[in-house]
Protein backbone atom coordinates (compact mmCIF):
# COMPACT_ATOMS: atom_id res chain seq x y z
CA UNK A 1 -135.22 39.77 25.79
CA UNK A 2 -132.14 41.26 27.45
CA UNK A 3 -130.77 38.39 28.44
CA UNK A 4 -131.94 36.47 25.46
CA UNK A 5 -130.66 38.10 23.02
CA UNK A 6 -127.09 38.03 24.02
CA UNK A 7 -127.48 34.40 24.98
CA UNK A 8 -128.55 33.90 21.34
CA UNK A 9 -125.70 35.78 19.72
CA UNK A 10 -123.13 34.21 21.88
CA UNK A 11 -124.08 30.84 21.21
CA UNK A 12 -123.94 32.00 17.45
CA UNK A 13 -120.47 33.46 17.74
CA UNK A 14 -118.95 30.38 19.49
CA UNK A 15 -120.42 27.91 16.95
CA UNK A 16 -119.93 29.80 13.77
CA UNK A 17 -116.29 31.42 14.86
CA UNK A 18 -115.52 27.45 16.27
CA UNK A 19 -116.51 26.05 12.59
CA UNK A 20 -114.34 28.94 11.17
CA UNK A 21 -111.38 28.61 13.22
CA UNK A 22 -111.07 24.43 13.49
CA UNK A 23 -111.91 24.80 9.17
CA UNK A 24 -110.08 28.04 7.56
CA UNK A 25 -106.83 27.83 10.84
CA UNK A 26 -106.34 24.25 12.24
CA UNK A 27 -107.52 22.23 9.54
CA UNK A 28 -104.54 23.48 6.99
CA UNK A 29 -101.85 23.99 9.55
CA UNK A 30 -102.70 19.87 11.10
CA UNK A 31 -102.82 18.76 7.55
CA UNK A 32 -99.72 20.20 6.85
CA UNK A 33 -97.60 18.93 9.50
CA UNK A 34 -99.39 15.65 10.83
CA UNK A 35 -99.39 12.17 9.32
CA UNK A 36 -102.84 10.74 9.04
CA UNK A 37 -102.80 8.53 12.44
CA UNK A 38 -102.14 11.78 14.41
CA UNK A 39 -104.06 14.24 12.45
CA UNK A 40 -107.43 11.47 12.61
CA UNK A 41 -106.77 11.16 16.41
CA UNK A 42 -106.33 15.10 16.91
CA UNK A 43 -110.05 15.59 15.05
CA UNK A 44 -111.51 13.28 17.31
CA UNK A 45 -110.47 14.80 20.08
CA UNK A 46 -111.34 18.18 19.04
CA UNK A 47 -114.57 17.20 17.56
CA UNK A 48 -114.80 15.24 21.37
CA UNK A 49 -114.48 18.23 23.55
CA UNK A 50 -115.82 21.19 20.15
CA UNK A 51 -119.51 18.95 19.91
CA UNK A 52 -120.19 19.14 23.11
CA UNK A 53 -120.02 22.84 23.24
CA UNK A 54 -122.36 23.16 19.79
CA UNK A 55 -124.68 21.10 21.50
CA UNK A 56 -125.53 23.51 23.98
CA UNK A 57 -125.26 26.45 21.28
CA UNK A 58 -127.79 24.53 19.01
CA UNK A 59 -130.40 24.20 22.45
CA UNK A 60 -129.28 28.08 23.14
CA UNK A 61 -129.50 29.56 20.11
CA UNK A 62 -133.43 27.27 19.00
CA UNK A 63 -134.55 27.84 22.38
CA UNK A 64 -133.54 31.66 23.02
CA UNK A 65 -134.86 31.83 19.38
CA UNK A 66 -138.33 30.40 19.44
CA UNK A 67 -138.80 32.83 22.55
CA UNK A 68 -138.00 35.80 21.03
CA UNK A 69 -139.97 34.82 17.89
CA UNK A 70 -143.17 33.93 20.27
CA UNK A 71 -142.38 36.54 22.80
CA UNK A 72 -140.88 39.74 20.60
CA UNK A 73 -142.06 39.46 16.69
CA UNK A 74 -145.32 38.18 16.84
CA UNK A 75 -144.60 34.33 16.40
CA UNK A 76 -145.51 33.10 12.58
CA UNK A 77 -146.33 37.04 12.38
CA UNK A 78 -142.59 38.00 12.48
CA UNK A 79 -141.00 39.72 9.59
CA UNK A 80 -139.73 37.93 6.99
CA UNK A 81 -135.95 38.08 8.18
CA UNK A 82 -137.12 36.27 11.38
CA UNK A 83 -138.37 33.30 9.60
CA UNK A 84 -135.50 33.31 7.24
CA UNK A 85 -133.28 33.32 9.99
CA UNK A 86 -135.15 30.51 12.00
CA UNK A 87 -135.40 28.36 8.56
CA UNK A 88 -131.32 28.77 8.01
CA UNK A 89 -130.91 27.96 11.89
CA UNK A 90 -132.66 24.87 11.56
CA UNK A 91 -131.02 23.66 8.92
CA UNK A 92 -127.75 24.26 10.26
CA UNK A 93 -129.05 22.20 13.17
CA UNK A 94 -129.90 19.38 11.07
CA UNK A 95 -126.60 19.59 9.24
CA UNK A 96 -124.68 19.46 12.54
CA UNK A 97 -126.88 16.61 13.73
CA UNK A 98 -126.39 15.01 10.74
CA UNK A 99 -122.51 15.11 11.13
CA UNK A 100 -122.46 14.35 14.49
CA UNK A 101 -124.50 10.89 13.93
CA UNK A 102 -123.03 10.08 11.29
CA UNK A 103 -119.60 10.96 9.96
CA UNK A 104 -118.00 11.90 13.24
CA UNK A 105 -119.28 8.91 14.30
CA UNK A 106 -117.73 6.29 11.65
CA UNK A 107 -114.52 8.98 12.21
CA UNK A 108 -114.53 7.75 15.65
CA UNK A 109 -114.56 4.14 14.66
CA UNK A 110 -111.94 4.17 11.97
CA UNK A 111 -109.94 5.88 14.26
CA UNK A 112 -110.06 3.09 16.96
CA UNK A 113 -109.40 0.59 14.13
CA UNK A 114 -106.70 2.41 13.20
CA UNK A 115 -108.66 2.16 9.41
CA UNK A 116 -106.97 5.93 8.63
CA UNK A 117 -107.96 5.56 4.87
CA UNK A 118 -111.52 5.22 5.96
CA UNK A 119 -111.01 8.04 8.85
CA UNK A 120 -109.62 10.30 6.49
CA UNK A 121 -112.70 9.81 3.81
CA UNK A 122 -115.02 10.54 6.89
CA UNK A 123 -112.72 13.36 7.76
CA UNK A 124 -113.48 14.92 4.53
CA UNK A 125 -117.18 14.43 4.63
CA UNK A 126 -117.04 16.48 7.83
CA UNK A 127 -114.78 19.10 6.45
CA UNK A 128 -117.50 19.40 3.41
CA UNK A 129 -120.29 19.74 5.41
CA UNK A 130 -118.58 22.18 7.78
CA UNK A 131 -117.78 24.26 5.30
CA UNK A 132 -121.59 24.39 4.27
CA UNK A 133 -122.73 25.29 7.43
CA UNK A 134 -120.01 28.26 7.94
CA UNK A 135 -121.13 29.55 4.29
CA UNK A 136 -125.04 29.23 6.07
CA UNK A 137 -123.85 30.95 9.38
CA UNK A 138 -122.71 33.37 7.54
CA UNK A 139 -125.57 34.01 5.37
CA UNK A 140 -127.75 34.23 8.43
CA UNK A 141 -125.41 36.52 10.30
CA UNK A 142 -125.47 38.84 7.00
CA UNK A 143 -129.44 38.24 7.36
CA UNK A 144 -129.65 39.34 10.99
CA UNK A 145 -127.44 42.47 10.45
CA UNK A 146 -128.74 43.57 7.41
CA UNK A 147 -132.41 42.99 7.67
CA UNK A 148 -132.57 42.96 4.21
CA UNK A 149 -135.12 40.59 4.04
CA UNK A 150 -137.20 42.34 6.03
């Protein structure tokens, strides 16, 4: 566990701090100053290199968590703010999957087609669904700090 554990907040800290900084920072400021064929093109090439990274946060953060679960609390025996945690985690997952097959994926395309109407609707989508999984991040972070399930 002493490796795990930091692994496992890391991974949290770069994808939940990424999500905050790219919604709450860059996402106003490139709105702001960028006509829709730039600001499309510069979210897919954030969201190119930003994935990527999430990717390996999602398989560090299930897999560093499932150990400690199985290894540390007891498996399906943990306390209740382990499974909470683990149930908010994989939902987050499944929202990031989602965008990343989906959304970011017709982004991509309307962006090629230079289609920005439809790349900015997809855009959107994203931003919506980002902003659902920061509010979750942050409930789990509040979860694992607070242990007031538990």
């Amino acid at each position: 566990m002493t490796l795990l554990l930091p692994l496992h907040v890391l991974a949290i800290v770069v994808w939940v701090g990424g999500m905050v900084f790219a919604h709450a920072m860059l996402r106003p400021v490139a709105a702001s100053v960028l006509e829709p064929p730039q600001r499309l093109t510069l979210w897919v090439g954030v969201f190119g290199r930003f994935f990527p990274v999430v990717w390996l946060c999602v398989i560090a953060v299930l897999g560093s968590g499932l150990w400690m679960m199985f290894s540390v609390f007891g498996g399906f025996k943990a306390p209740l703010y382990i499974h909470i945690m683990f149930g908010l985690g994989l939902v987050m997952m499944a929202i990031f999957m989602h965008v990343f097959f989906a959304p970011y994926q017709r982004l991509k395309r309307a962006v090629a087609a230079q289609t920005w109407p439809e790349g900015a609707a997809h855009l959107a989508q994203i931003r919506r669904l980002v902003g659902v999984n920061i509010l979750i991040g942050f409930a789990n972070i509040v979860v694992a700090t607070s242990r007031f399930a538990g």
